[in-house]
PDB file of N, CA and C in Angstrom:
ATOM      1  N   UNK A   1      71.318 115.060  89.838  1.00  0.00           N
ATOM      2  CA  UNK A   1      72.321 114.371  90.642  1.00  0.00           C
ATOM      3  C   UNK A   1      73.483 115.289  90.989  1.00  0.00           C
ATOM      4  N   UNK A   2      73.601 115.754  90.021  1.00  0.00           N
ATOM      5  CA  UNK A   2      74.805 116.901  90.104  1.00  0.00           C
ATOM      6  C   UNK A   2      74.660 118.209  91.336  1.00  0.00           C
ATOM      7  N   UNK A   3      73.224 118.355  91.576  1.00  0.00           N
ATOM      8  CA  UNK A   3      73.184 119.381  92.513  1.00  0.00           C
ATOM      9  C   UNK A   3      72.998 118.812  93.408  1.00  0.00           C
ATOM     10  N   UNK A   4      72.340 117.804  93.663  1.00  0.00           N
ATOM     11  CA  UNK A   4      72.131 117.028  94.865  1.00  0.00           C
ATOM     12  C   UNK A   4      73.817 116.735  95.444  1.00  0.00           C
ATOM     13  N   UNK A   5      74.489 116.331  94.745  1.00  0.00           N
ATOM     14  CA  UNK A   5      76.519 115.839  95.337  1.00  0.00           C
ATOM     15  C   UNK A   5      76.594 117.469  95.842  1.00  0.00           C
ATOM     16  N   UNK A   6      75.935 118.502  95.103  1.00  0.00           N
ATOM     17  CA  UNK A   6      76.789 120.443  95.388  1.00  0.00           C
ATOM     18  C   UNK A   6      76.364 120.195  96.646  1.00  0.00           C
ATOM     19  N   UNK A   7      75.026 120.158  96.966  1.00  0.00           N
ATOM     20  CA  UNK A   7      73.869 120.454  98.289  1.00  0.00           C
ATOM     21  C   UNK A   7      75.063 119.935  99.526  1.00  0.00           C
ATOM     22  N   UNK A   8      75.097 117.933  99.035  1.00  0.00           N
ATOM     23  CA  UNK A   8      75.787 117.563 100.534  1.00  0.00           C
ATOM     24  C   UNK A   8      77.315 117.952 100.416  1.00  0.00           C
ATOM     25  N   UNK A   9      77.943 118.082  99.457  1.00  0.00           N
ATOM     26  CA  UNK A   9      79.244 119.126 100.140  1.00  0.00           C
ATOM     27  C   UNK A   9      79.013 120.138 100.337  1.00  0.00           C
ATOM     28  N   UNK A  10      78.392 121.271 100.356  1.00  0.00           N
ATOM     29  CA  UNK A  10      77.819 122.129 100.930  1.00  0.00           C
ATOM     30  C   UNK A  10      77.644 121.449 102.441  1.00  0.00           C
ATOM     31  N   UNK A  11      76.503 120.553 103.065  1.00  0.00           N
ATOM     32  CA  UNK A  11      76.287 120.764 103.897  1.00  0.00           C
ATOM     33  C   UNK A  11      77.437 120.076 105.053  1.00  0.00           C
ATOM     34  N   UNK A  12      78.224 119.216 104.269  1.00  0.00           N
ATOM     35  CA  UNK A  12      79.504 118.644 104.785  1.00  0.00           C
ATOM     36  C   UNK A  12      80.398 119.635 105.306  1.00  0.00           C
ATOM     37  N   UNK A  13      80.674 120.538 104.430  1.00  0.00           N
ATOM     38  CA  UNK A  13      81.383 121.801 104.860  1.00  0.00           C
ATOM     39  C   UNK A  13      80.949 123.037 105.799  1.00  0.00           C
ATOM     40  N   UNK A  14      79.981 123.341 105.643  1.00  0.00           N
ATOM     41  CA  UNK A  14      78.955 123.733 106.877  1.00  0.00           C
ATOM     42  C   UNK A  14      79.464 122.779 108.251  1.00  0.00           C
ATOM     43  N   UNK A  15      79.121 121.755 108.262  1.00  0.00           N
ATOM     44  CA  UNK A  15      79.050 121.174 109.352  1.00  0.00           C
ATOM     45  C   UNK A  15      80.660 121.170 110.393  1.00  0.00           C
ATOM     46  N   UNK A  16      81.714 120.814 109.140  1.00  0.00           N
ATOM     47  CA  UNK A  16      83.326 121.024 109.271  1.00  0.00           C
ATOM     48  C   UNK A  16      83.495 121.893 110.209  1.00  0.00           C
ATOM     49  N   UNK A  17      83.232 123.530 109.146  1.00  0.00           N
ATOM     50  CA  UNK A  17      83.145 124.103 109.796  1.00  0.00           C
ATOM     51  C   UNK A  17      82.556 125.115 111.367  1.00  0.00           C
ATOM     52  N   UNK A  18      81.676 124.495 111.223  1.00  0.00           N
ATOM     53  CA  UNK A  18      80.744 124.343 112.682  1.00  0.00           C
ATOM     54  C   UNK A  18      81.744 123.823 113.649  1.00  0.00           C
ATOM     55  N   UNK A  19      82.024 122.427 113.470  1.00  0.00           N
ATOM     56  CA  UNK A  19      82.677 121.502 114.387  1.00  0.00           C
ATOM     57  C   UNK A  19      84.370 122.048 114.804  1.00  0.00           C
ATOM     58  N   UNK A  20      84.957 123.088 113.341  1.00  0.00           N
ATOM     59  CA  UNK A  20      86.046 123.604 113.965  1.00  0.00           C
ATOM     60  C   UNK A  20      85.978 124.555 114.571  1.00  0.00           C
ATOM     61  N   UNK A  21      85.286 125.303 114.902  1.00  0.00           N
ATOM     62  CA  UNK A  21      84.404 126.086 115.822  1.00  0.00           C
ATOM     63  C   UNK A  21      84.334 125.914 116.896  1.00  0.00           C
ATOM     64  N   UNK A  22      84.097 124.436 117.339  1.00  0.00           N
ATOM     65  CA  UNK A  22      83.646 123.947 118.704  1.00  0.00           C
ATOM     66  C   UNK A  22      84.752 123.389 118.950  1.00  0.00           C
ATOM     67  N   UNK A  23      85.716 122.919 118.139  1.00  0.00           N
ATOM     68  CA  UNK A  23      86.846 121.930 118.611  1.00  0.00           C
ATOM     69  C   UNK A  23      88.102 123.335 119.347  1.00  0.00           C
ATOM     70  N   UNK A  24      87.833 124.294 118.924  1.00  0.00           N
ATOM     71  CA  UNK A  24      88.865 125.568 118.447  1.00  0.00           C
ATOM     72  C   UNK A  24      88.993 125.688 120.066  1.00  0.00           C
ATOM     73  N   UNK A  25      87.661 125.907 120.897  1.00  0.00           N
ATOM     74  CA  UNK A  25      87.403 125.895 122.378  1.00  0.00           C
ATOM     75  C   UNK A  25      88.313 124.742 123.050  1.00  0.00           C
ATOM     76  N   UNK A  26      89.073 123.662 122.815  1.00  0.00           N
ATOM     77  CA  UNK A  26      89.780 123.186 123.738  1.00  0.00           C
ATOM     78  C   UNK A  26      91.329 123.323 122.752  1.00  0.00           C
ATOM     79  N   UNK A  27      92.183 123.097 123.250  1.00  0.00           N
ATOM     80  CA  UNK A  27      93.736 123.308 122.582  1.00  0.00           C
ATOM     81  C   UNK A  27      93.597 121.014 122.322  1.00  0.00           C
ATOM     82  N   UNK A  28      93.068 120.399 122.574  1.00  0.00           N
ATOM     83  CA  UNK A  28      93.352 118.906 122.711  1.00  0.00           C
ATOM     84  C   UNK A  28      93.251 118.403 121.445  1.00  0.00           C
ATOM     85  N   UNK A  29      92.335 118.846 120.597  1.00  0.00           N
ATOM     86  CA  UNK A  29      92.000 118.405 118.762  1.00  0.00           C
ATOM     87  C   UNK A  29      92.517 119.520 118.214  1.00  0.00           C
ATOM     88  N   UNK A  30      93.109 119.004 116.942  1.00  0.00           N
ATOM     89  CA  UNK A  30      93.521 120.031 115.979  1.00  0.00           C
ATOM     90  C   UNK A  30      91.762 120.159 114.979  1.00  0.00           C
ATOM     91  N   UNK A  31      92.497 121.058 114.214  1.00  0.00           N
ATOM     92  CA  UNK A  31      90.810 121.596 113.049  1.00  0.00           C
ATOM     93  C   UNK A  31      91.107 120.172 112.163  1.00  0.00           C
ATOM     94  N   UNK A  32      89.545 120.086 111.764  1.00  0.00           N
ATOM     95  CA  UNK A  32      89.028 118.855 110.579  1.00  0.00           C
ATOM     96  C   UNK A  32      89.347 119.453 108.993  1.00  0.00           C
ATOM     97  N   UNK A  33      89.736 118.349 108.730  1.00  0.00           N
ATOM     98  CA  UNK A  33      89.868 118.505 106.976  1.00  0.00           C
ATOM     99  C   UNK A  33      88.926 117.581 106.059  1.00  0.00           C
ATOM    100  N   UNK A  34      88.391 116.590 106.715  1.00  0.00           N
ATOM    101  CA  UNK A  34      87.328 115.657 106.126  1.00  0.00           C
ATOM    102  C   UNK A  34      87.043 115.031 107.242  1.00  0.00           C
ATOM    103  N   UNK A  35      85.728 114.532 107.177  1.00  0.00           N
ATOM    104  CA  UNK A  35      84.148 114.677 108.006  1.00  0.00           C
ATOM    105  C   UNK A  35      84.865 112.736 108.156  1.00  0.00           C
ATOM    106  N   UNK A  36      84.934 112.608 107.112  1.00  0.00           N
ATOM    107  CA  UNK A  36      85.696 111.041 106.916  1.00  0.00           C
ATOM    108  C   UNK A  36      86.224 110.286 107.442  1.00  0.00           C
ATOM    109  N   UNK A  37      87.736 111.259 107.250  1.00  0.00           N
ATOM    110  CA  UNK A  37      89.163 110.586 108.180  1.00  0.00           C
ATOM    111  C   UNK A  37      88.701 111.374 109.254  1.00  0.00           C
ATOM    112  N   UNK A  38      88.874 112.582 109.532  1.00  0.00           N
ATOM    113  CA  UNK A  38      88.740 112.790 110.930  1.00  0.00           C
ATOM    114  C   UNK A  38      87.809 112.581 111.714  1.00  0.00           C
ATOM    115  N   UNK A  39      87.077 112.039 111.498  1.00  0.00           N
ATOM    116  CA  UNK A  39      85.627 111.426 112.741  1.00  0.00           C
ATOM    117  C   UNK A  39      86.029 109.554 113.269  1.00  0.00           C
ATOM    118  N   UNK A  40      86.703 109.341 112.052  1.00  0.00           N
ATOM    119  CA  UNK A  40      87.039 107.812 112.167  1.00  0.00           C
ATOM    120  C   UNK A  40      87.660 107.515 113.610  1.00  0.00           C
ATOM    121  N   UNK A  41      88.425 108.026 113.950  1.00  0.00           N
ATOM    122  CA  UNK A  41      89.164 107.486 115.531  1.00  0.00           C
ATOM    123  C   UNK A  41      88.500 107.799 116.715  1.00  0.00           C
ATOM    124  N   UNK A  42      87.628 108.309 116.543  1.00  0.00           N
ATOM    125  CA  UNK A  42      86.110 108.847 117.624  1.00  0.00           C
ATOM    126  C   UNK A  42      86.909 110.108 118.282  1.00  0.00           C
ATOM    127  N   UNK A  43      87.910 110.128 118.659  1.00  0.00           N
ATOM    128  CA  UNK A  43      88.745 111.353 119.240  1.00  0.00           C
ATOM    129  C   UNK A  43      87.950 112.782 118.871  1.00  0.00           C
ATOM    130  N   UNK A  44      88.128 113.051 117.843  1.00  0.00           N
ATOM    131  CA  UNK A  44      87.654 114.755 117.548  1.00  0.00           C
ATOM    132  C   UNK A  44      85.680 114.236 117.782  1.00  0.00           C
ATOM    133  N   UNK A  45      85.126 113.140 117.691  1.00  0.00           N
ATOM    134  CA  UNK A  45      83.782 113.323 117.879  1.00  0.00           C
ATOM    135  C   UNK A  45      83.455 113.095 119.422  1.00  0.00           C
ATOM    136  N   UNK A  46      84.422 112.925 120.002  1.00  0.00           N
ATOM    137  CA  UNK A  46      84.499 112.806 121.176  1.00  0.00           C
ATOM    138  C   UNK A  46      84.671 114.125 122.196  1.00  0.00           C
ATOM    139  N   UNK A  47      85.730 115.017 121.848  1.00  0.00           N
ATOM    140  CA  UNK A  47      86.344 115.968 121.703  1.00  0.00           C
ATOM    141  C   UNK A  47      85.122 117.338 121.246  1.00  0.00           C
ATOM    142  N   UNK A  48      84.191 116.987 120.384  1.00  0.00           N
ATOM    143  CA  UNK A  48      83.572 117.741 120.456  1.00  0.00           C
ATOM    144  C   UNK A  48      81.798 117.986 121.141  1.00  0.00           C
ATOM    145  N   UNK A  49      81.945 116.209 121.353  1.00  0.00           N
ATOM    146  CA  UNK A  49      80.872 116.524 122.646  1.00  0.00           C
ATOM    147  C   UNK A  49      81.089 116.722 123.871  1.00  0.00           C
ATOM    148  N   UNK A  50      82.593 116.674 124.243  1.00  0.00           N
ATOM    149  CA  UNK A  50      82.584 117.321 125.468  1.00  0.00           C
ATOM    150  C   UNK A  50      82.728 118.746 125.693  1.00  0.00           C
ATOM    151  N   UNK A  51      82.904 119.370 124.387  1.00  0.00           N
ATOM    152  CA  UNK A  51      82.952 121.101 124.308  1.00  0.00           C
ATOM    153  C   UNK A  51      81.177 121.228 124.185  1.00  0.00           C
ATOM    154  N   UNK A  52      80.488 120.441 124.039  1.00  0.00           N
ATOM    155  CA  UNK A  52      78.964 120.889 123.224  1.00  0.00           C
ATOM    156  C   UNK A  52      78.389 120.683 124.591  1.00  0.00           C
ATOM    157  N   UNK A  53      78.818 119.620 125.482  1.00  0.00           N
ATOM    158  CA  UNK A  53      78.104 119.044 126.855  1.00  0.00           C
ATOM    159  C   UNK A  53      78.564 119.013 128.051  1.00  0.00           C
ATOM    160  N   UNK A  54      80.313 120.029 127.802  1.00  0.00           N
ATOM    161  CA  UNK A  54      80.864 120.379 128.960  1.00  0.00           C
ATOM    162  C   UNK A  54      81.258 118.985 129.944  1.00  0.00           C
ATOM    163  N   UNK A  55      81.205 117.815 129.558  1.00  0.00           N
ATOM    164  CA  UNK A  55      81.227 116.663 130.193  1.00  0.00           C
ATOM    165  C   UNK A  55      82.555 116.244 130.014  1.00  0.00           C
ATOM    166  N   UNK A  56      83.162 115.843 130.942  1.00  0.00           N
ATOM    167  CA  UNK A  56      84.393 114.991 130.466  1.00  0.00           C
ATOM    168  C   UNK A  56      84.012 113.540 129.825  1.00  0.00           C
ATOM    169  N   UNK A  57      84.878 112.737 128.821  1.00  0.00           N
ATOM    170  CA  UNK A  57      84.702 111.528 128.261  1.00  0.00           C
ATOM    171  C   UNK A  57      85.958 110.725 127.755  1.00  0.00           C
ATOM    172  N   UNK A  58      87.133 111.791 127.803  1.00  0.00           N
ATOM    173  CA  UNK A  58      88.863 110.905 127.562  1.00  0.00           C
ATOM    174  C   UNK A  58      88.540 109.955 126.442  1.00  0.00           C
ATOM    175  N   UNK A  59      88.652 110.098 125.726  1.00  0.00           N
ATOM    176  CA  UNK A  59      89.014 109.238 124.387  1.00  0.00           C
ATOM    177  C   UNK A  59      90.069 107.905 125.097  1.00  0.00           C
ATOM    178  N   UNK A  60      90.168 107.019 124.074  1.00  0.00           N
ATOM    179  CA  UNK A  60      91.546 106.040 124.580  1.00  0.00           C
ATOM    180  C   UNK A  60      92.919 106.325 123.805  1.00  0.00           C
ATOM    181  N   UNK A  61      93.849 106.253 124.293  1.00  0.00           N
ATOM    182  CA  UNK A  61      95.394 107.194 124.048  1.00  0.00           C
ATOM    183  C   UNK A  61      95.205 106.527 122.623  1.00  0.00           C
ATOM    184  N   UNK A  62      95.091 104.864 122.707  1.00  0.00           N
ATOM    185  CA  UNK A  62      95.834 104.704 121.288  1.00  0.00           C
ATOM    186  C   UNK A  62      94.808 104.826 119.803  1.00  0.00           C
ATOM    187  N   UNK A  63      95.701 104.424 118.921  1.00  0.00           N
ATOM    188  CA  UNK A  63      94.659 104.580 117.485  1.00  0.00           C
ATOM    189  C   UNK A  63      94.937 103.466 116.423  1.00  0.00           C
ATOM    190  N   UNK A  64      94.930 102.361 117.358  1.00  0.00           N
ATOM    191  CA  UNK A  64      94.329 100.777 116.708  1.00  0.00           C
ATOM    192  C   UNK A  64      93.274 100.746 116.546  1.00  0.00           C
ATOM    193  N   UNK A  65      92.628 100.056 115.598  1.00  0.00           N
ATOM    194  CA  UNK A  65      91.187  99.851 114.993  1.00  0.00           C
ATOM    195  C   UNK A  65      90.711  99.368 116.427  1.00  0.00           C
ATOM    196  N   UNK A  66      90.623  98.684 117.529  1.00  0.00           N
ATOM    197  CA  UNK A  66      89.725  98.648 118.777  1.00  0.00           C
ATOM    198  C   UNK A  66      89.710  99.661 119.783  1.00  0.00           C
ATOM    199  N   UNK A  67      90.991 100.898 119.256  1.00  0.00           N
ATOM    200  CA  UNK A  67      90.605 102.147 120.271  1.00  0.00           C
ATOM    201  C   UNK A  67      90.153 103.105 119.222  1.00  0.00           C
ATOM    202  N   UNK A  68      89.951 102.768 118.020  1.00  0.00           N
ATOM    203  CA  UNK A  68      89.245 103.574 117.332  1.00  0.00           C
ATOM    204  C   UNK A  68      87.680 103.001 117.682  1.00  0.00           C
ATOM    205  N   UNK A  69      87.157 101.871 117.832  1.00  0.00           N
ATOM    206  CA  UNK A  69      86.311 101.394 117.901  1.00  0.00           C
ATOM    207  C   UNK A  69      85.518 101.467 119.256  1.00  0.00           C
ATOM    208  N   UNK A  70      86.312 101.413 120.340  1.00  0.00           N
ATOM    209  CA  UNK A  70      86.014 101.854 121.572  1.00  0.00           C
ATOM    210  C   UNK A  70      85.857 103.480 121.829  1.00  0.00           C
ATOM    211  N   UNK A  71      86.392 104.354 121.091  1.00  0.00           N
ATOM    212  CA  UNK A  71      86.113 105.775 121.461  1.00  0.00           C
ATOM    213  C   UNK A  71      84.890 106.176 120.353  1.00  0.00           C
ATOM    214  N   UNK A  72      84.517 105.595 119.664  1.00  0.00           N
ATOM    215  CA  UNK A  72      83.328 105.521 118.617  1.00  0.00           C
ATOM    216  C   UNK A  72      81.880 104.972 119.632  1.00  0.00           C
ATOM    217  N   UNK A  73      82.115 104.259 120.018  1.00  0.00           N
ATOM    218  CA  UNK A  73      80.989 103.498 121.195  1.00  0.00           C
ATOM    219  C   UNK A  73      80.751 104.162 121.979  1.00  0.00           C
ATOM    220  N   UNK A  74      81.906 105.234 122.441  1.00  0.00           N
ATOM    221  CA  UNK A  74      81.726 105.828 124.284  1.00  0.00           C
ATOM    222  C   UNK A  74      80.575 107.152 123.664  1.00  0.00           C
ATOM    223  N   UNK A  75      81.304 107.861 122.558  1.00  0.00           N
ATOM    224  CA  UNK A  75      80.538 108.445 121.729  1.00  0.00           C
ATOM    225  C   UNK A  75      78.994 108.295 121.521  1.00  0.00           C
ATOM    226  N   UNK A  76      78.885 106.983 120.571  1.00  0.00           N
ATOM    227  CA  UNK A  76      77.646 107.097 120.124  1.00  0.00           C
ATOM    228  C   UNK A  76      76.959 106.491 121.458  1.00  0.00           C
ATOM    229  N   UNK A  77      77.261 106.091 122.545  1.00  0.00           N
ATOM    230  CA  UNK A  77      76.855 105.590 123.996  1.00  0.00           C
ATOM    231  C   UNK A  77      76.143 106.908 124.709  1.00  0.00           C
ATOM    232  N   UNK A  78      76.921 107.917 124.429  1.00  0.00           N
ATOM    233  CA  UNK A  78      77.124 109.320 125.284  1.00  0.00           C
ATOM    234  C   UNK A  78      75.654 109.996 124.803  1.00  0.00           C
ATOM    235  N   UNK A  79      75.723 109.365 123.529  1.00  0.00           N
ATOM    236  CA  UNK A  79      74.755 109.841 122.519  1.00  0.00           C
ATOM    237  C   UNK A  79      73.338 109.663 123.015  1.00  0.00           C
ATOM    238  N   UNK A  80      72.947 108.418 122.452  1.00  0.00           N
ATOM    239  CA  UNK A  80      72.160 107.282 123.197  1.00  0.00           C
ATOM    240  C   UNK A  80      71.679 107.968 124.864  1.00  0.00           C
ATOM    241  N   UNK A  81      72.474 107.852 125.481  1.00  0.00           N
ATOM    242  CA  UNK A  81      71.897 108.300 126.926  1.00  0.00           C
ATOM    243  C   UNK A  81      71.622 109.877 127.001  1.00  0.00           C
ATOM    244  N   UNK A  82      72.435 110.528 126.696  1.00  0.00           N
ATOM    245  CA  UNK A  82      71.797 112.004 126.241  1.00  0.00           C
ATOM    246  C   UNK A  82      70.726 112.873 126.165  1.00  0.00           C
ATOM    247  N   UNK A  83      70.038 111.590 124.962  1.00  0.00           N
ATOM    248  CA  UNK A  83      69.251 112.356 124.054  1.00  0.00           C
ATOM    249  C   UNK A  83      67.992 111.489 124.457  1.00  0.00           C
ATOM    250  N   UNK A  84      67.991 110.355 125.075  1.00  0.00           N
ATOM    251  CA  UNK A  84      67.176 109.384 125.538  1.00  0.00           C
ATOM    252  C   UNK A  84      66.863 108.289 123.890  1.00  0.00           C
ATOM    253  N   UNK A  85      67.482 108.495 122.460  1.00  0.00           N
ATOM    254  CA  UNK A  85      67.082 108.338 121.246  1.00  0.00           C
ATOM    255  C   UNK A  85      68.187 106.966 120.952  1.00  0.00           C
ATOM    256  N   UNK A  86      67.918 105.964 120.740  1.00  0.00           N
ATOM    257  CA  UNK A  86      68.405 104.736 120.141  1.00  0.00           C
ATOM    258  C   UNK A  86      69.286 105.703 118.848  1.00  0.00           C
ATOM    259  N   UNK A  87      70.413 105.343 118.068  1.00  0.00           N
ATOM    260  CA  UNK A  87      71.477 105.425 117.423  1.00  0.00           C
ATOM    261  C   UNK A  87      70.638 104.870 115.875  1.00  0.00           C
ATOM    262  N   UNK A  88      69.929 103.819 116.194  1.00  0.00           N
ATOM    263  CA  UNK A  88      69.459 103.047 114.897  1.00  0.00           C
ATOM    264  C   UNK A  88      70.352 102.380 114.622  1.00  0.00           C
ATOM    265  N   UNK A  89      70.635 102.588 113.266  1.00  0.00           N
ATOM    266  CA  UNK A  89      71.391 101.358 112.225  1.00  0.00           C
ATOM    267  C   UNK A  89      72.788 102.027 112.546  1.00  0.00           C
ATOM    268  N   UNK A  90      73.360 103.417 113.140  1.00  0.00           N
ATOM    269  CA  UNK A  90      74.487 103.787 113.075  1.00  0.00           C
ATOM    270  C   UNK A  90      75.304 102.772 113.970  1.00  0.00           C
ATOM    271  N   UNK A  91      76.609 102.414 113.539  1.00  0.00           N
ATOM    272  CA  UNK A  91      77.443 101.550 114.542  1.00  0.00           C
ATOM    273  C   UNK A  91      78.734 102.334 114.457  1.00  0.00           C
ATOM    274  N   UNK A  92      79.367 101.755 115.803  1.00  0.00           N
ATOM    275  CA  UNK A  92      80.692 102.310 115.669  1.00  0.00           C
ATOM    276  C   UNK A  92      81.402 102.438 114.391  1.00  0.00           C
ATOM    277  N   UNK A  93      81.150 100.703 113.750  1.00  0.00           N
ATOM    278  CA  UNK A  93      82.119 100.151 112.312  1.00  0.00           C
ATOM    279  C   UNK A  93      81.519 101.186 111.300  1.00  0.00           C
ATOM    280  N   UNK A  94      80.346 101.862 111.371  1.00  0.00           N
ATOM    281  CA  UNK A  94      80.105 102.395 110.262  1.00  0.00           C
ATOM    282  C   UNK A  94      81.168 103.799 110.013  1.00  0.00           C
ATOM    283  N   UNK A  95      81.271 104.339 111.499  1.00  0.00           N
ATOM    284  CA  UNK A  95      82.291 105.448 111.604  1.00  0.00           C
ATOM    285  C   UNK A  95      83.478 105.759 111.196  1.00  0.00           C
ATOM    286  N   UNK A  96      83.932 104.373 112.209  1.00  0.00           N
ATOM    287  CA  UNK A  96      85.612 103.870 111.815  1.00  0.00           C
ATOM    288  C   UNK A  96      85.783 103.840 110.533  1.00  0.00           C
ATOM    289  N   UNK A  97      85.118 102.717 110.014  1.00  0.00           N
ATOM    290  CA  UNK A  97      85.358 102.584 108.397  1.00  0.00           C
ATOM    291  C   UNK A  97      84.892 103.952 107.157  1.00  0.00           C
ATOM    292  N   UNK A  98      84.395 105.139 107.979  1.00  0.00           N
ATOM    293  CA  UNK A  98      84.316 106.401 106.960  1.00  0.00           C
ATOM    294  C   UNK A  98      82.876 106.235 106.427  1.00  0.00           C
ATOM    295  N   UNK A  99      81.674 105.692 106.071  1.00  0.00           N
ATOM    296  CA  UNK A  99      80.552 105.342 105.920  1.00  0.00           C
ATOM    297  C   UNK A  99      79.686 106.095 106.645  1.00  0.00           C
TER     298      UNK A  99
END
C-alpha cells in the first residue's frame, strides 16, 4: 500500500509538472500546487486545453460553485467532442469537489 500512495504521488507530480509546462505558454494561469484545488474551478483545466488545442474556450470570470461548475462542463464538453470518447462516470461535481 505504501508504494502504491509513492507510485500515484509520483505520478501526480509528473503530471503537475507537465501541466506547468503547458500553462507557462500563456501569461493567463499562474503554476499548480495541487492537482486538487487547482483543477477545481475548471480555469487552469481549461487554460490548459487551449494551450494543448490552440482553441479558444474563456473560462467564466467568476468563481462561485456554478462558474466553477460551468467551466468544468465546457471542459469536460471540449473533451467529449474532441476525442469523439464519452467522459464516463467523470462529472463536473466530481472535479469541483477535488475527487
Amino acid at each position: 500500500r505504501q508504494f502504491a500512495a509513492s507510485q500515484i504521488d509520483t505520478q501526480k507530480t509528473t503530471f503537475m509538472r507537465w501541466v506547468n509546462v503547458q500553462l507557462a505558454k500563456t501569461t493567463a494561469y499562474g503554476p499548480m500546487t495541487s492537482i486538487e484545488k487547482d483543477m477545481k474551478d475548471g480555469k487552469r483545466l481549461i487554460g490548459l486545453l487551449e494551450v494543448v488545442s490552440n482553441e479558444p474556450l474563456k473560462p467564466e470570470r467568476g468563481n462561485m460553485r456554478i462558474h466553477q461548475m460551468a467551466n468544468v462542463s465546457k471542459a469536460l464538453a471540449f473533451l467529449e467532442k474532441s476525442t469523439d470518447e464519452a467522459m464516463g462516470t467523470i462529472g463536473n461535481e466530481d472535479i469541483v469537489d477535488g475527487n
